[in-house]
C-alpha atoms as a PDB file:
ATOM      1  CA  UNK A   1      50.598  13.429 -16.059  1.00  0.00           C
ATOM      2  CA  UNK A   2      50.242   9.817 -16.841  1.00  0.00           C
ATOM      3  CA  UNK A   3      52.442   8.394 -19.336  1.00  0.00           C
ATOM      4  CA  UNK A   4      50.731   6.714 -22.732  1.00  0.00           C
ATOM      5  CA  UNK A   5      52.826   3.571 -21.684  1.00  0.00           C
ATOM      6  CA  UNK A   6      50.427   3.426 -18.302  1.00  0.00           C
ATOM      7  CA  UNK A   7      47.091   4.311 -20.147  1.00  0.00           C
ATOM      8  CA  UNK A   8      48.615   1.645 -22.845  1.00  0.00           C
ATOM      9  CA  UNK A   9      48.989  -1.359 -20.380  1.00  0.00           C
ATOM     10  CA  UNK A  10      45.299  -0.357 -18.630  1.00  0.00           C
ATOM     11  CA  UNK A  11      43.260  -0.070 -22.024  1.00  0.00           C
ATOM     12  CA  UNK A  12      45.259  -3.968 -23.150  1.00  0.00           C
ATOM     13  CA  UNK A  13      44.536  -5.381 -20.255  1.00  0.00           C
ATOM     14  CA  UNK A  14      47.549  -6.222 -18.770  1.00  0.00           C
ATOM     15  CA  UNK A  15      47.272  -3.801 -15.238  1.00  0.00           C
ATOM     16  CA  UNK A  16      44.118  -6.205 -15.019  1.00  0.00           C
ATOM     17  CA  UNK A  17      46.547  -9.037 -15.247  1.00  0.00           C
ATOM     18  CA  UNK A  18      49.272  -8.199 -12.860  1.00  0.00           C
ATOM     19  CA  UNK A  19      49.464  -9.789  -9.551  1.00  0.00           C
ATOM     20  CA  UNK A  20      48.447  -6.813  -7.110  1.00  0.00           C
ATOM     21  CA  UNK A  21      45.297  -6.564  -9.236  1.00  0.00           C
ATOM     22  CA  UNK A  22      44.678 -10.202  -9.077  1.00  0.00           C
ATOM     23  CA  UNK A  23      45.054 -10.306  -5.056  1.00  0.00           C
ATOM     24  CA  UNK A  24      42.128  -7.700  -5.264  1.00  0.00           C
ATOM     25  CA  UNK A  25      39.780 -10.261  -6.907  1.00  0.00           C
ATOM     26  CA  UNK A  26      38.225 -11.200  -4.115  1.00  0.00           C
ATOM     27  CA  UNK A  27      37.470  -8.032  -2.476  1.00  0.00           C
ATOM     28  CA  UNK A  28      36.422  -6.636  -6.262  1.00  0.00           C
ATOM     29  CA  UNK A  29      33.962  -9.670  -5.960  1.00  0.00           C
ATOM     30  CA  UNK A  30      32.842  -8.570  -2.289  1.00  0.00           C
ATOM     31  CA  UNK A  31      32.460  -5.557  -3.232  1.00  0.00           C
ATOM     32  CA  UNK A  32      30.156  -6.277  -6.507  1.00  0.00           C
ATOM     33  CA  UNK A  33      28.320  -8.631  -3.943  1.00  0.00           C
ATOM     34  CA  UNK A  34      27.127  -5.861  -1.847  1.00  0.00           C
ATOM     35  CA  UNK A  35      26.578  -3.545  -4.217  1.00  0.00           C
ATOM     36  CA  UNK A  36      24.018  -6.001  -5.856  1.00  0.00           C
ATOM     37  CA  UNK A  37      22.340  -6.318  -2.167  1.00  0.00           C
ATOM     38  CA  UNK A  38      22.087  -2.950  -1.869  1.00  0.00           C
ATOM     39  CA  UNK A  39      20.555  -1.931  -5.174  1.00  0.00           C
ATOM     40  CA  UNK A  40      17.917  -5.096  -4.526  1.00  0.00           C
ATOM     41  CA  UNK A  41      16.945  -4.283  -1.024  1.00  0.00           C
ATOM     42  CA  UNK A  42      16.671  -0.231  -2.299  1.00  0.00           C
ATOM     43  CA  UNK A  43      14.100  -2.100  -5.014  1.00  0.00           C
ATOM     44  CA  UNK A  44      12.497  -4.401  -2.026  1.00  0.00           C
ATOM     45  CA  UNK A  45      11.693  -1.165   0.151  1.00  0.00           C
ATOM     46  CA  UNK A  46      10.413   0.695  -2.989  1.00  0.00           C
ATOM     47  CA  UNK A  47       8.318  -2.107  -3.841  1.00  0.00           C
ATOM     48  CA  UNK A  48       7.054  -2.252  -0.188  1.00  0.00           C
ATOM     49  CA  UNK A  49       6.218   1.467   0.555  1.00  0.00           C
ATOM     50  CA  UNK A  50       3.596   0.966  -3.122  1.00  0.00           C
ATOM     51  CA  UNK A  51       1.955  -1.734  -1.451  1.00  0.00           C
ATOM     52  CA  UNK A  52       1.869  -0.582   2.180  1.00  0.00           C
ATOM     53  CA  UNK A  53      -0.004   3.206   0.176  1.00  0.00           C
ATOM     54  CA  UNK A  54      -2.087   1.278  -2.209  1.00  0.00           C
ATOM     55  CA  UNK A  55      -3.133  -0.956   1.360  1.00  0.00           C
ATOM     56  CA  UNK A  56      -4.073   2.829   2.598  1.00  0.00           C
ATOM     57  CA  UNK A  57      -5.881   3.991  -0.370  1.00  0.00           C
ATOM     58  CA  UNK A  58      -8.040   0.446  -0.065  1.00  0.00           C
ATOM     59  CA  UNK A  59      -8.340   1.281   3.662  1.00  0.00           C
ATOM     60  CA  UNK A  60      -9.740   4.546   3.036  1.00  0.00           C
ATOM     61  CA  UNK A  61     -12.195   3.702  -0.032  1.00  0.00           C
ATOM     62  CA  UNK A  62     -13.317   0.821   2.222  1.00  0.00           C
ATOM     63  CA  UNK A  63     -14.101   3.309   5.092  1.00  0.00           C
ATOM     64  CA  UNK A  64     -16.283   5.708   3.281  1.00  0.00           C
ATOM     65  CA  UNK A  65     -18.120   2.888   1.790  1.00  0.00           C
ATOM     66  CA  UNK A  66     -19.176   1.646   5.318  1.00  0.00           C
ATOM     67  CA  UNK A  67     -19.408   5.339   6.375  1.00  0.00           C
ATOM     68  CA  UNK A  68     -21.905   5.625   2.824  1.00  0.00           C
ATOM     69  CA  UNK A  69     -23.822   2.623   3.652  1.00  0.00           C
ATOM     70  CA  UNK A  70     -24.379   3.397   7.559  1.00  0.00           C
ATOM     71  CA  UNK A  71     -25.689   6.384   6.816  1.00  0.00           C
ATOM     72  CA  UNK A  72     -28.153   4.858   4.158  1.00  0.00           C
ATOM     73  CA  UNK A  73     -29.116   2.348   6.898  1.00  0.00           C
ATOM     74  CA  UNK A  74     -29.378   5.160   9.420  1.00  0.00           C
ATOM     75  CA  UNK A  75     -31.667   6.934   6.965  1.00  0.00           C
ATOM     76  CA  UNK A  76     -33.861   3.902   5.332  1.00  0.00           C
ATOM     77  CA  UNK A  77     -34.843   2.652   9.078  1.00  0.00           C
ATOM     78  CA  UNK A  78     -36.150   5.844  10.595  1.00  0.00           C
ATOM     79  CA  UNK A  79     -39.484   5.596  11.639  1.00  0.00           C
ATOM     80  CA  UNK A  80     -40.926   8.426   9.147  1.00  0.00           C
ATOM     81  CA  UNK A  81     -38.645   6.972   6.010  1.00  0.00           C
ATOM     82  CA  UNK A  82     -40.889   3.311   7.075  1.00  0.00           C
ATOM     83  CA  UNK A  83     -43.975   5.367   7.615  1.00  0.00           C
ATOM     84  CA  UNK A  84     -43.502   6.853   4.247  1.00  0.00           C
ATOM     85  CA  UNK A  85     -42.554   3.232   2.518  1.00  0.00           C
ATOM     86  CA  UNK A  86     -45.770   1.581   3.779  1.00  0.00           C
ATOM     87  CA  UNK A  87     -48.091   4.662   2.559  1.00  0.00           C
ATOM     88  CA  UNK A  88     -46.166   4.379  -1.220  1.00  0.00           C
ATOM     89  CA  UNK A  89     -46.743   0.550  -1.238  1.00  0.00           C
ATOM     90  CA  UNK A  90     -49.949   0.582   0.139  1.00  0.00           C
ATOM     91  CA  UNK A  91     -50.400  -0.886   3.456  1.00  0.00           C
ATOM     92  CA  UNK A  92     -52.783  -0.841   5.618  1.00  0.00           C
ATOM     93  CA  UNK A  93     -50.624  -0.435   8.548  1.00  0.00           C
ATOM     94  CA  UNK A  94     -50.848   2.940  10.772  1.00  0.00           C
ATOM     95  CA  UNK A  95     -48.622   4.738  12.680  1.00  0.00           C
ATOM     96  CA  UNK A  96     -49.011   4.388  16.282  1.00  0.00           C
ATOM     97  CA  UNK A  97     -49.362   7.887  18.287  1.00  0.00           C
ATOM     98  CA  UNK A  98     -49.605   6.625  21.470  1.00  0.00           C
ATOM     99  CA  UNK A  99     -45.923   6.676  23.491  1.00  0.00           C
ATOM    100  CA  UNK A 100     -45.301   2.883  25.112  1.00  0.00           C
ATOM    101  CA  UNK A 101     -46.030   2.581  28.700  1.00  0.00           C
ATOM    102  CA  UNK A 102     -44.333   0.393  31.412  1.00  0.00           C
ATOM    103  CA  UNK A 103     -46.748  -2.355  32.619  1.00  0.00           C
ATOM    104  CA  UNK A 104     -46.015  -2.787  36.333  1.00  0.00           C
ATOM    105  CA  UNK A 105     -46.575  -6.153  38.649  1.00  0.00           C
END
């Protein structure tokens, strides 16, 4: 069991003070270095890994939008869906029921 005399001289300070503790410094101060590196680069890759699945999430939205929208395309330029806008706005035009034919030389 540790004497009070040792926990004495650790709680004032002077273990801190004595020379084999004070040869330490610099590796204490290493130490505390790479600790801080650590802890900052664990906060970098954090950081990183939100951005690279909110970059996903905008990938994906961004895909069924064009997926949406070409299939609105697809639909609004079929020949009937025309057909069917000319007769609502009133054109004269008519739908031609006679297949195109190749005109040879």
């Amino acid at each position: 069991m540790a004497s009070s005399h040792d926990i004495q001289s650790w709680l004032n300070g002077d273990k801190l003070r004595s020379q084999k503790f004070r040869e330490q410094y610099p590796l204490i101060g290493l130490i505390a270095v790479l600790l801080f590196i650590y802890i900052l680069s664990g906060y970098q890759a954090a950081k990183q890994q939100h951005r690279l699945t909110d970059t996903k999430k905008e990938m994906l939205d961004a895909k069924f939008r064009y997926m949406t929208i070409s299939a609105e395309l697809t639909n609004t330029t079929r020949q009937s869906q025309v057909v069917e806008a000319l007769k609502q706005k009133g054109s004269s035009l008519q739908e031609n029921r006679i297949p195109p034919t190749k005109v040879e030389r």
